[in-house]
N, C-alpha and C. Protein backbone atom coordinates (compact mmCIF):
# COMPACT_ATOMS: atom_id res chain seq x y z
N UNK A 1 168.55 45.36 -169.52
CA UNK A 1 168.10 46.24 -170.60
C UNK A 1 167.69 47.57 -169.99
N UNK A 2 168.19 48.94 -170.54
CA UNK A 2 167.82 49.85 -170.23
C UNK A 2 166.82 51.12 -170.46
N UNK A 3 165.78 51.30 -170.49
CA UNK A 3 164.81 51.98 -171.12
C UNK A 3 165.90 53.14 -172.18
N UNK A 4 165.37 53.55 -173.24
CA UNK A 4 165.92 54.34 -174.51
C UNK A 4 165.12 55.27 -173.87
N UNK A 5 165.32 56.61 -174.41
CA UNK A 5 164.96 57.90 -174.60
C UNK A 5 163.71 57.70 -175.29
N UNK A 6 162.93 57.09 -176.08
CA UNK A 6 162.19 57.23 -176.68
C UNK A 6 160.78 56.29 -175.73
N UNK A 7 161.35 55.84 -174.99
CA UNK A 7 160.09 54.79 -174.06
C UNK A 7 160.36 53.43 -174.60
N UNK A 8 160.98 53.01 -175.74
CA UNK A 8 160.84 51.82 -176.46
C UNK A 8 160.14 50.24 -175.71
N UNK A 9 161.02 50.58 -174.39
CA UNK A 9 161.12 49.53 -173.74
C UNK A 9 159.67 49.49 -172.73
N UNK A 10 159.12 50.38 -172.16
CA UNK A 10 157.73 50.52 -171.89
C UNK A 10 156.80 49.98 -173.09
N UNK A 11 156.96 50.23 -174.80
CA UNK A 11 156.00 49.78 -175.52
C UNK A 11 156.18 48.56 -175.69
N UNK A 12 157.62 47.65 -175.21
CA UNK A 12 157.79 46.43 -175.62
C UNK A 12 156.82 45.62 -174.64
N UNK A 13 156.78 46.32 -173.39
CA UNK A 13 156.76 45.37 -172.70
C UNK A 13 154.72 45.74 -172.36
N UNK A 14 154.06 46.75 -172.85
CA UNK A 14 152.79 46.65 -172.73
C UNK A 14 152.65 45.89 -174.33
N UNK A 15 153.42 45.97 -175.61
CA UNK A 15 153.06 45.07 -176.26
C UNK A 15 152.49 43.37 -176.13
N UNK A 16 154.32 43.29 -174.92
CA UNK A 16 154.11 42.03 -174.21
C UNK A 16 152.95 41.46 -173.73
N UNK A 17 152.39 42.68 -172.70
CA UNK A 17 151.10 42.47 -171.79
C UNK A 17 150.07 42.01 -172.97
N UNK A 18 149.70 42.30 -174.50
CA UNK A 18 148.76 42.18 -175.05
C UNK A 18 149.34 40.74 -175.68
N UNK A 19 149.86 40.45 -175.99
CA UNK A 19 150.42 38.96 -175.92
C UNK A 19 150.16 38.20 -175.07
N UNK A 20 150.02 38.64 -173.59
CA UNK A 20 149.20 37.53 -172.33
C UNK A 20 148.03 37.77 -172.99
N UNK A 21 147.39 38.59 -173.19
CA UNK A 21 145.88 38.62 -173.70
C UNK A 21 145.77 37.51 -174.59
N UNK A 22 146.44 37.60 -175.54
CA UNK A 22 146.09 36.41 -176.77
C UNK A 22 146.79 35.22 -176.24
N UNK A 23 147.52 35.07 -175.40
CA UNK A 23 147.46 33.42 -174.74
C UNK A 23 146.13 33.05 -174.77
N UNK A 24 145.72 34.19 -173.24
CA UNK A 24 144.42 33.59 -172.31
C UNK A 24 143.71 33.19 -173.26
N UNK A 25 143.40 33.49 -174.42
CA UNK A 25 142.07 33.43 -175.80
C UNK A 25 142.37 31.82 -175.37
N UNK A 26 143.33 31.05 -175.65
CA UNK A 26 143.58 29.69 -174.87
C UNK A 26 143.41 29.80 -173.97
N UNK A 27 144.24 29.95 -172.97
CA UNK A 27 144.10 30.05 -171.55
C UNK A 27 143.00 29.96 -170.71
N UNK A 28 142.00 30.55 -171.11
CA UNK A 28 140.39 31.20 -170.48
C UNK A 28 139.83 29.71 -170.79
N UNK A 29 139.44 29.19 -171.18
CA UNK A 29 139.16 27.92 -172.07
C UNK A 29 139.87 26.76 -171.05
N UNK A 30 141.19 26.59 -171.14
CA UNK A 30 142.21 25.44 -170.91
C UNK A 30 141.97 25.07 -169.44
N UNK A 31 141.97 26.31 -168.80
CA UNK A 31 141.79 26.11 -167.38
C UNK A 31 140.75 26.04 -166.54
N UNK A 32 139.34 26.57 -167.61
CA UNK A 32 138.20 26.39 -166.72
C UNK A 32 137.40 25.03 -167.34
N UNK A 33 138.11 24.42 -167.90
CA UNK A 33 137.71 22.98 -169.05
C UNK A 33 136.68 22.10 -167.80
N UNK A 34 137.20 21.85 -166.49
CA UNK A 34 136.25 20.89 -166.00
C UNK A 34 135.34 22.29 -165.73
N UNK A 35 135.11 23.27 -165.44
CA UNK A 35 133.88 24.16 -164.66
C UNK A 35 133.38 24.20 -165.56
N UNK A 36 133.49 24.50 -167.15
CA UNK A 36 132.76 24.29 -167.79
C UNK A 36 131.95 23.32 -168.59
N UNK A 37 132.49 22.20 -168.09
CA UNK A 37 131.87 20.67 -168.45
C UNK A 37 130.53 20.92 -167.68
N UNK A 38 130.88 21.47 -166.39
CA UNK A 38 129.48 21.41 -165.30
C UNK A 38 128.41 22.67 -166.03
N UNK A 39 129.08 23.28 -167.25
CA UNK A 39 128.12 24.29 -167.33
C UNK A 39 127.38 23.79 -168.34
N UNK A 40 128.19 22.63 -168.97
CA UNK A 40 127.45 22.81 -170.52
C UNK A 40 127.85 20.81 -170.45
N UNK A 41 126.45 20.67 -169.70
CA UNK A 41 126.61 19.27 -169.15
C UNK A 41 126.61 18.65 -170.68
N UNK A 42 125.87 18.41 -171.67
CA UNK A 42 125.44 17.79 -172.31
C UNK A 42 126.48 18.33 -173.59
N UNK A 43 127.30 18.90 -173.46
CA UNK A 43 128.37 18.96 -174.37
C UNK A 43 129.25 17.80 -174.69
N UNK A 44 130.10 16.63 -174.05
CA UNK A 44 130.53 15.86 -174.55
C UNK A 44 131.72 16.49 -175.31
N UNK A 45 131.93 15.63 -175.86
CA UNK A 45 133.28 15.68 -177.02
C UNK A 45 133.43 17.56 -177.75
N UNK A 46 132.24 17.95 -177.78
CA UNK A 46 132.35 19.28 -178.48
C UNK A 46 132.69 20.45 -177.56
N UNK A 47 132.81 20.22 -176.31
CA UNK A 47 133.65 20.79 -175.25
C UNK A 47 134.93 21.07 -175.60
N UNK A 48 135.50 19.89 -175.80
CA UNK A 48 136.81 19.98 -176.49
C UNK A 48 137.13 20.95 -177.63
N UNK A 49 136.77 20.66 -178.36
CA UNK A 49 136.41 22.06 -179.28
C UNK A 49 136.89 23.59 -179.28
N UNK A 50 136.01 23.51 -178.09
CA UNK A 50 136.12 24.95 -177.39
C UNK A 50 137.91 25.89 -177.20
N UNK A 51 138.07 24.52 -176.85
CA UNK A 51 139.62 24.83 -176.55
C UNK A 51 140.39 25.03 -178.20
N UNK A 52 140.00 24.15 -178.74
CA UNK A 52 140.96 23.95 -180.07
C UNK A 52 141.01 24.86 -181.11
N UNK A 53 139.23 25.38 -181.61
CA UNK A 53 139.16 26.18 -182.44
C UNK A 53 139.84 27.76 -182.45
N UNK A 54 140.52 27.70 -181.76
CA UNK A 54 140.84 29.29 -181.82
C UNK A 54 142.63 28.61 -182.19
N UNK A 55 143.02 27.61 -182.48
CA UNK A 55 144.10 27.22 -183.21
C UNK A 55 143.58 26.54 -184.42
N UNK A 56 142.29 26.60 -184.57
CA UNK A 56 141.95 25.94 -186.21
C UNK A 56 142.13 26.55 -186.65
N UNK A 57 141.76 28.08 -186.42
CA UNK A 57 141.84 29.43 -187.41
C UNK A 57 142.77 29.81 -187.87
N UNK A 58 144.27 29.62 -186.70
CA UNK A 58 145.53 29.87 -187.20
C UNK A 58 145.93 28.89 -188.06
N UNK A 59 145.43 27.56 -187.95
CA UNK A 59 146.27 27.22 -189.01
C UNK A 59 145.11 26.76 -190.28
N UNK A 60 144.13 27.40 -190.69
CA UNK A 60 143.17 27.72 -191.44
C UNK A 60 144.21 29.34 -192.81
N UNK A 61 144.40 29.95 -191.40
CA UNK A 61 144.54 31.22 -192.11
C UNK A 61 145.83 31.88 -192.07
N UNK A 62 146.56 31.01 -190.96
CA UNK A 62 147.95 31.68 -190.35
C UNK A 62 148.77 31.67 -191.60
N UNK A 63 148.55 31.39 -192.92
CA UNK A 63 149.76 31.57 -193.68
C UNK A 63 149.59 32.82 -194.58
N UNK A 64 147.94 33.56 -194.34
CA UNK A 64 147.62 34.66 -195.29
C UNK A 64 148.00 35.82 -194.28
N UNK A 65 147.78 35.15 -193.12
CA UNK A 65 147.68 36.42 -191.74
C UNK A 65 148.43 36.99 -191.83
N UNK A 66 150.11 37.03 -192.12
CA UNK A 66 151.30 38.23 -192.73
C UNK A 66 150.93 38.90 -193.44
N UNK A 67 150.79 38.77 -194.61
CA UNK A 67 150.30 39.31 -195.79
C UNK A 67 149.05 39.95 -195.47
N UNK A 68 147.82 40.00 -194.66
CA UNK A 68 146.66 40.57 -194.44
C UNK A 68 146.90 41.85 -193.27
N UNK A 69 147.67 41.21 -192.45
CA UNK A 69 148.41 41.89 -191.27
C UNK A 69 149.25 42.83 -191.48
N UNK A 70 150.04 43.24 -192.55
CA UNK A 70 151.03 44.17 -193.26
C UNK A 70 150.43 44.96 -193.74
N UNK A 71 149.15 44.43 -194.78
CA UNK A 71 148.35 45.02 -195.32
C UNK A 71 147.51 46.37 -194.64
N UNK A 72 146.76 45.85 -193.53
CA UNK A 72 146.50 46.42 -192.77
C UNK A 72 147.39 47.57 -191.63
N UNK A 73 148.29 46.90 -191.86
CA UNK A 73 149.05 47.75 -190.81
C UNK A 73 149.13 47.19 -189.26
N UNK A 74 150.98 47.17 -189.27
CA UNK A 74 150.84 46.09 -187.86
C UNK A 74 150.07 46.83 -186.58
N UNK A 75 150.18 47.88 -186.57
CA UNK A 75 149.82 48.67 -184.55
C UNK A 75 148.29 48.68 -184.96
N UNK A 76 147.31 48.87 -186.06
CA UNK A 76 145.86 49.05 -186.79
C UNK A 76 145.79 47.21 -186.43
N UNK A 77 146.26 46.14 -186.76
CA UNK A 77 145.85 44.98 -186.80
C UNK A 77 145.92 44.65 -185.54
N UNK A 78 146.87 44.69 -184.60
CA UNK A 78 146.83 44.48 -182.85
C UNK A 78 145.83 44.99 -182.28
N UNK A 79 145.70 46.07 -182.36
CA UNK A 79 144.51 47.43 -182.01
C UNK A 79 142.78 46.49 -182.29
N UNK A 80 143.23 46.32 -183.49
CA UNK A 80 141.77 45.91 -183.56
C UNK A 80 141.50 44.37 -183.50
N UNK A 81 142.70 43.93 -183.33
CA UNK A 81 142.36 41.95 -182.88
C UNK A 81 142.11 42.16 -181.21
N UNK A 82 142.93 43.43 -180.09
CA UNK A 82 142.45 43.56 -178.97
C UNK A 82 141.12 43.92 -178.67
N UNK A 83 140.40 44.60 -179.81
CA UNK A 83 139.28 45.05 -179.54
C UNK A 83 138.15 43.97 -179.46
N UNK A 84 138.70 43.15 -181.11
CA UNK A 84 137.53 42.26 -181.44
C UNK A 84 137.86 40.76 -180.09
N UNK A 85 138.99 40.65 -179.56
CA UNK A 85 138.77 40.08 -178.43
C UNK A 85 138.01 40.14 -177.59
N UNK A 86 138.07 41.48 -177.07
CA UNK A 86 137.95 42.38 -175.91
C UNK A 86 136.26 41.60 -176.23
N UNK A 87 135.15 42.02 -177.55
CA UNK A 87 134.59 41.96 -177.69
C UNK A 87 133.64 40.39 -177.46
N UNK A 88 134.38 39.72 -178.22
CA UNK A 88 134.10 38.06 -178.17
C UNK A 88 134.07 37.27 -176.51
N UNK A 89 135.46 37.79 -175.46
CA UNK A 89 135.24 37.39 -174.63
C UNK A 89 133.63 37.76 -173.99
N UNK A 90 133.54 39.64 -173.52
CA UNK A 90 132.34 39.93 -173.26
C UNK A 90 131.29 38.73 -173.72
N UNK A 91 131.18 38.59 -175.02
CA UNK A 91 129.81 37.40 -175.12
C UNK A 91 130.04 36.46 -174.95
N UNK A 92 131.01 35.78 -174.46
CA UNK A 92 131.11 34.56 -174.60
C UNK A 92 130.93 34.69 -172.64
N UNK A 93 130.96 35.64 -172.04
CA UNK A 93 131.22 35.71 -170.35
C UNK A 93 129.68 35.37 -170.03
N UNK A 94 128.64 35.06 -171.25
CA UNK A 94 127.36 34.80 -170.77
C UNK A 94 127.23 33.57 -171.00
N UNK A 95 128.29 32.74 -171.57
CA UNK A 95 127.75 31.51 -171.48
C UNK A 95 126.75 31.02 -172.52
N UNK A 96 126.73 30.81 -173.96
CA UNK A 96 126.20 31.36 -174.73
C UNK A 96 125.52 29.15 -174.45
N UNK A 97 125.22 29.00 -175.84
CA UNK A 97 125.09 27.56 -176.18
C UNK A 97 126.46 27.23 -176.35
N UNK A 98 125.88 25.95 -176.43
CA UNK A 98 127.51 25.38 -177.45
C UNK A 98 127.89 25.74 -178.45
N UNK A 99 126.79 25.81 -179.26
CA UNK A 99 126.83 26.13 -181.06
C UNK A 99 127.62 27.21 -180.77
N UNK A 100 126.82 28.43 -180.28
CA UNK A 100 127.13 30.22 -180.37
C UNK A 100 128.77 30.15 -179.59
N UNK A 101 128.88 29.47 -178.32
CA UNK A 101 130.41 29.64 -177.90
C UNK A 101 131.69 28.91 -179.00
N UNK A 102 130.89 27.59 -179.83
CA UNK A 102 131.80 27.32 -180.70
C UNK A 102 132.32 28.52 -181.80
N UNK A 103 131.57 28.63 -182.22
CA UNK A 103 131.67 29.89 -183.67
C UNK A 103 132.05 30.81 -182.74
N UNK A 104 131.99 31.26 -181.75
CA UNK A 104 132.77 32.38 -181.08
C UNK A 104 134.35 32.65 -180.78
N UNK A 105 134.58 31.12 -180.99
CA UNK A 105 136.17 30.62 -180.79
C UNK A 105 136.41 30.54 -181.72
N UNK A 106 135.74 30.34 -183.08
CA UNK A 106 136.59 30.85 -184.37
C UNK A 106 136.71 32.03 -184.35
N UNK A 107 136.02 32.67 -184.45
CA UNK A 107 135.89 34.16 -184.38
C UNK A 107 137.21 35.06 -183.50
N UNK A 108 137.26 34.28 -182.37
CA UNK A 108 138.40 34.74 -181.41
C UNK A 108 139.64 34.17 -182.21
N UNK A 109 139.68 33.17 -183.03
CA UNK A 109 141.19 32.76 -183.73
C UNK A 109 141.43 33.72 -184.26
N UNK A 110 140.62 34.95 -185.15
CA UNK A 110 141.19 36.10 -185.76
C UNK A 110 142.07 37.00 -185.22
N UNK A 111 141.16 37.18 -184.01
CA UNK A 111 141.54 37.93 -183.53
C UNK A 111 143.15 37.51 -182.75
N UNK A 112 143.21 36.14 -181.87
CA UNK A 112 143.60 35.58 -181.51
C UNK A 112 145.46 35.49 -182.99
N UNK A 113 144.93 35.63 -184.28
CA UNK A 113 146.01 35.48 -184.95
C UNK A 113 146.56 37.33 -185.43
N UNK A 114 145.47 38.55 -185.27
CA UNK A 114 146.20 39.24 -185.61
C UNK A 114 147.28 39.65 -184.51
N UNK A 115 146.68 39.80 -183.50
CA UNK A 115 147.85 40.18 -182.19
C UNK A 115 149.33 39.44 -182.39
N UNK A 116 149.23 37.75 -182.52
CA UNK A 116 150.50 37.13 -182.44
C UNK A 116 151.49 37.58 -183.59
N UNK A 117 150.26 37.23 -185.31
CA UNK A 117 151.10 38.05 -185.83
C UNK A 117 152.28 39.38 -185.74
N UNK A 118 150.77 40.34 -185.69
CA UNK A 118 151.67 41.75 -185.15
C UNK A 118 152.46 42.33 -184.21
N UNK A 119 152.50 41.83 -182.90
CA UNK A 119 153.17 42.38 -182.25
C UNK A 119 154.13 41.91 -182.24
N UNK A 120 155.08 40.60 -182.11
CA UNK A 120 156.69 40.60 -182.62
C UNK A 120 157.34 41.33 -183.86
N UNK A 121 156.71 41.90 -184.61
CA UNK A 121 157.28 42.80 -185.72
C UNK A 121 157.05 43.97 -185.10
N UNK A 122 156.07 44.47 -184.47
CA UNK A 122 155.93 46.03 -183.71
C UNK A 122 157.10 45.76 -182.32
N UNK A 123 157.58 44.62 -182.14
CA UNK A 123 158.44 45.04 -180.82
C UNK A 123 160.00 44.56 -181.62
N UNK A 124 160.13 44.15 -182.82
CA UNK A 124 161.12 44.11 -183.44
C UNK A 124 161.68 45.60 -183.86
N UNK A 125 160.38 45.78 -184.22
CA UNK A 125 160.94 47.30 -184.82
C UNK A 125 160.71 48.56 -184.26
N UNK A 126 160.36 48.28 -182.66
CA UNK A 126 160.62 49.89 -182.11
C UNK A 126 162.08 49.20 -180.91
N UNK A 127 162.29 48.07 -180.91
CA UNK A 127 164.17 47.93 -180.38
C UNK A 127 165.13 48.32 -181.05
N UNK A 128 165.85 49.28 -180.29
CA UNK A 128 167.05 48.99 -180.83
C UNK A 128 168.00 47.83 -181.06
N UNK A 129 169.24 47.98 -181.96
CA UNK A 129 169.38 46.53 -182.41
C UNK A 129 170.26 46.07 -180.97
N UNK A 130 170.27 46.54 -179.81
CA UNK A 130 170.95 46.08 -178.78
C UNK A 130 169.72 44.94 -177.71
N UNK A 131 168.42 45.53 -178.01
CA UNK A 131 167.85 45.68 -177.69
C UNK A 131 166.89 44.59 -177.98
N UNK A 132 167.29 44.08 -179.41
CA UNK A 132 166.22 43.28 -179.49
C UNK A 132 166.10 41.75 -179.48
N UNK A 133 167.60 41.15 -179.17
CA UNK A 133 167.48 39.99 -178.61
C UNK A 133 166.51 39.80 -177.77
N UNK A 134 166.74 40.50 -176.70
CA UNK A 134 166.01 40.84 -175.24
C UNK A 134 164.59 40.66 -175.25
N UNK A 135 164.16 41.86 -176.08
CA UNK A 135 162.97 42.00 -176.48
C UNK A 135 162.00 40.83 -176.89
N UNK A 136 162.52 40.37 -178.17
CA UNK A 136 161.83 39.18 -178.46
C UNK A 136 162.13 37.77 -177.50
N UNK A 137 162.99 37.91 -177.11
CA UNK A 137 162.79 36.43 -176.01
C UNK A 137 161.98 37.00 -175.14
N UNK A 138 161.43 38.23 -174.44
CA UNK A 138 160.27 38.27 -173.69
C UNK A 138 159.20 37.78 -174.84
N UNK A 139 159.23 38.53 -175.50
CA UNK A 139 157.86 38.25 -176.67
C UNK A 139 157.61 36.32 -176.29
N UNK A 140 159.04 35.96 -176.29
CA UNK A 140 158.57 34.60 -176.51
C UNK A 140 158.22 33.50 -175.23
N UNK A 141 158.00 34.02 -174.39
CA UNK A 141 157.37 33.98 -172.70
C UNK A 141 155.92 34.25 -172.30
N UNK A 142 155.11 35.06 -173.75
CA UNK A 142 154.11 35.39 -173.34
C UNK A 142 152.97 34.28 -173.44
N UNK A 143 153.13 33.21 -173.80
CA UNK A 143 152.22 32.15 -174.03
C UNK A 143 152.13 31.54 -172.39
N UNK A 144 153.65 30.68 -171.80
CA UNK A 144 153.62 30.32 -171.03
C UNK A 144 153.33 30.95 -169.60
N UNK A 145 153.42 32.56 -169.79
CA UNK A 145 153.52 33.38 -168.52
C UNK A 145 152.48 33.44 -168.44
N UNK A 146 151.17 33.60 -169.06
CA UNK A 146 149.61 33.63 -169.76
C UNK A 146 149.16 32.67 -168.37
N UNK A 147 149.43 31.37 -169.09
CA UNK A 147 148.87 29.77 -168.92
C UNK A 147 149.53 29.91 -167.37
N UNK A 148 150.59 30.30 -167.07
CA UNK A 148 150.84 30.27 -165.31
C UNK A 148 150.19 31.11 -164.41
N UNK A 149 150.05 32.21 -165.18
CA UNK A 149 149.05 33.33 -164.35
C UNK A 149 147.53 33.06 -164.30
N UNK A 150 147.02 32.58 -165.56
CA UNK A 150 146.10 31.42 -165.42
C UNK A 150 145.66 30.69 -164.52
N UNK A 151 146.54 29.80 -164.00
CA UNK A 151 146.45 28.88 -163.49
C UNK A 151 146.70 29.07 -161.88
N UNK A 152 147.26 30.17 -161.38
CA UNK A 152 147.73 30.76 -160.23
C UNK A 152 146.76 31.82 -159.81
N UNK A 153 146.17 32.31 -160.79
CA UNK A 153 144.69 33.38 -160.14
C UNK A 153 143.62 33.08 -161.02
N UNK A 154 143.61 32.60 -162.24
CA UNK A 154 142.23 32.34 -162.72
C UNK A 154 141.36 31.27 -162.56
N UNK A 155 142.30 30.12 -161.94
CA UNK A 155 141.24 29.25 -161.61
C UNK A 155 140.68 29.58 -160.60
N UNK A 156 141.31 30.08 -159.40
CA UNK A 156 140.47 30.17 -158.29
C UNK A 156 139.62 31.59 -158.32
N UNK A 157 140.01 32.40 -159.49
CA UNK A 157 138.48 33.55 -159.54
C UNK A 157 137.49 32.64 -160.01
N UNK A 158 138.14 31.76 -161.34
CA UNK A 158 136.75 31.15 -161.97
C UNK A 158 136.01 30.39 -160.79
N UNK A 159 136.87 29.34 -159.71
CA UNK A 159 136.03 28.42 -159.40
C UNK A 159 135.49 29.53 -157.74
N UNK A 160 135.72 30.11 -157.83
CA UNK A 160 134.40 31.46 -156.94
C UNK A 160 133.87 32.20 -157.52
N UNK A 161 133.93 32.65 -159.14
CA UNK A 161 132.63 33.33 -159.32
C UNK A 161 131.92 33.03 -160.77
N UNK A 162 132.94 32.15 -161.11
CA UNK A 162 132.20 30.88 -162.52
C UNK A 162 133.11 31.36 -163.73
N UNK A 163 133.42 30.59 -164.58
CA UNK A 163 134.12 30.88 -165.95
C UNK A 163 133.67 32.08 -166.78
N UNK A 164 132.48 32.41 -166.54
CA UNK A 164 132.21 33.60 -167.19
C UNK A 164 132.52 34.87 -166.27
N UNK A 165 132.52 35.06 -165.35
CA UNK A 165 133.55 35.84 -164.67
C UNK A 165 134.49 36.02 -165.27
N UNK A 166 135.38 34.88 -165.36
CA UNK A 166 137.03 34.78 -165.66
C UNK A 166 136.63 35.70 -167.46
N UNK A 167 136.45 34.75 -167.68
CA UNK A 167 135.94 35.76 -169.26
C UNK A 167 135.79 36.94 -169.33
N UNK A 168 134.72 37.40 -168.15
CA UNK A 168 134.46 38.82 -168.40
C UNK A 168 136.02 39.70 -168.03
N UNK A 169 136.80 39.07 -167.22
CA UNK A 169 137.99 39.79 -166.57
C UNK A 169 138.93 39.76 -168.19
N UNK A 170 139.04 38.97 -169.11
CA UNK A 170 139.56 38.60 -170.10
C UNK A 170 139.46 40.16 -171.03
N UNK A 171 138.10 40.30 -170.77
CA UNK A 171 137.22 41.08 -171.55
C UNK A 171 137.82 42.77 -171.74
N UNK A 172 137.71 42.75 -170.09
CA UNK A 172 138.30 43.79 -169.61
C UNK A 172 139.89 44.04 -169.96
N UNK A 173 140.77 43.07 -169.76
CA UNK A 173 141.93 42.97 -169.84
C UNK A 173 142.19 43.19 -171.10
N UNK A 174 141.81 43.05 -172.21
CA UNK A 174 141.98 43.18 -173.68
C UNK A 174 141.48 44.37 -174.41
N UNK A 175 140.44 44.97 -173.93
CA UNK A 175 139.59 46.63 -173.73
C UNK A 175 140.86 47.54 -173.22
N UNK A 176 141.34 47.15 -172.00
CA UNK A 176 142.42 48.15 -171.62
C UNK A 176 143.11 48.07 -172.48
N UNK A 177 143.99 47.00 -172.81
CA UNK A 177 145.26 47.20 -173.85
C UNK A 177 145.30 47.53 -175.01
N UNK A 178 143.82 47.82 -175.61
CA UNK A 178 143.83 48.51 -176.81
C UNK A 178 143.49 49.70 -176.65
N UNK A 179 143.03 50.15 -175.77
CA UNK A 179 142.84 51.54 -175.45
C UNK A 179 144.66 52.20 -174.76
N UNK A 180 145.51 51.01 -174.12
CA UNK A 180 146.63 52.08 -174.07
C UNK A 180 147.58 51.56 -175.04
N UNK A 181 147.44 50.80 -175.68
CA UNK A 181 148.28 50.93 -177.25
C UNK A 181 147.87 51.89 -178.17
């Protein structure tokens, strides 16, 4: 694929990058699951949780999320599901209770559903039509490329400087990409 005159292919592919962001919203969670057992000893079964609720929301809400997401406006709904990420990780990098980190992972499903929503329609429609096979089969790599990069540098930041580290890096990572979208 060859970059267009217009950059297209640069916005596809920092779109992309904000798509690893809304993996990790899983990701951050999936991989630090035993470090955070040790954090939140007396959690039990609602540990689990942690991981899940940010897919309760999608499928709570994922069938209005088009329709709310259009509404809004797709590059306005990415923009601000990176922000309100950006945001949720930050508090959640302190390690809150259980209660406060649970409701925080709903909270992150929003966000967590406007990005997925929006950005395959924002990288549908700044490809050309040569262009956009291509395009969207990256789009559709960004879950698993997430969960490998994950798992290849975030466990071993988390397990040297603790899951809320990894979070706060989350934090950061989702702050940038709405500031260069």
């Amino acid at each position: 694929m060859t970059a267009p005159a217009n950059g297209a292919f640069w916005r596809v592919v920092l779109i992309w990058c904000a798509g690893l962001g809304a993996a990790a919203q899983y990701g951050k969670v999936s991989v630090t699951y035993d470090l955070l057992g040790s954090v939140y000893t007396d959690a039990g079964p609602q540990l689990g949780f942690a991981v899940s609720l940010v897919g309760f929301t999608g499928i709570l809400f994922g069938v209005v999320a088009g329709v709310l997401v259009s509404a809004i406006g797709y590059r306005r709904a990415m923009i601000w599901g990176l922000i309100l990420g950006a945001v949720i990780s930050l508090y959640q990098s302190s390690l809150p209770s259980m209660p406060f980190l649970l409701g925080s992972r709903i909270v992150e499903g929003f966000s967590h559903l406007a990005i997925v929503v929006a950005a395959p329609t924002l990288i549908a429609a700044i490809s050309t039509d040569t262009q956009r096979n291509f395009a969207l089969t990256l789009w559709g790599t960004f879950f698993g490329v997430a969960f490998a990069l994950l798992a290849v540098a975030g466990v071993p930041f988390a397990e040297a400087y603790g899951p809320g580290a990894l979070f706060a890096a989350h934090s950061v990572f989702m702050g940038v990409m709405a500031a260069v979208l």
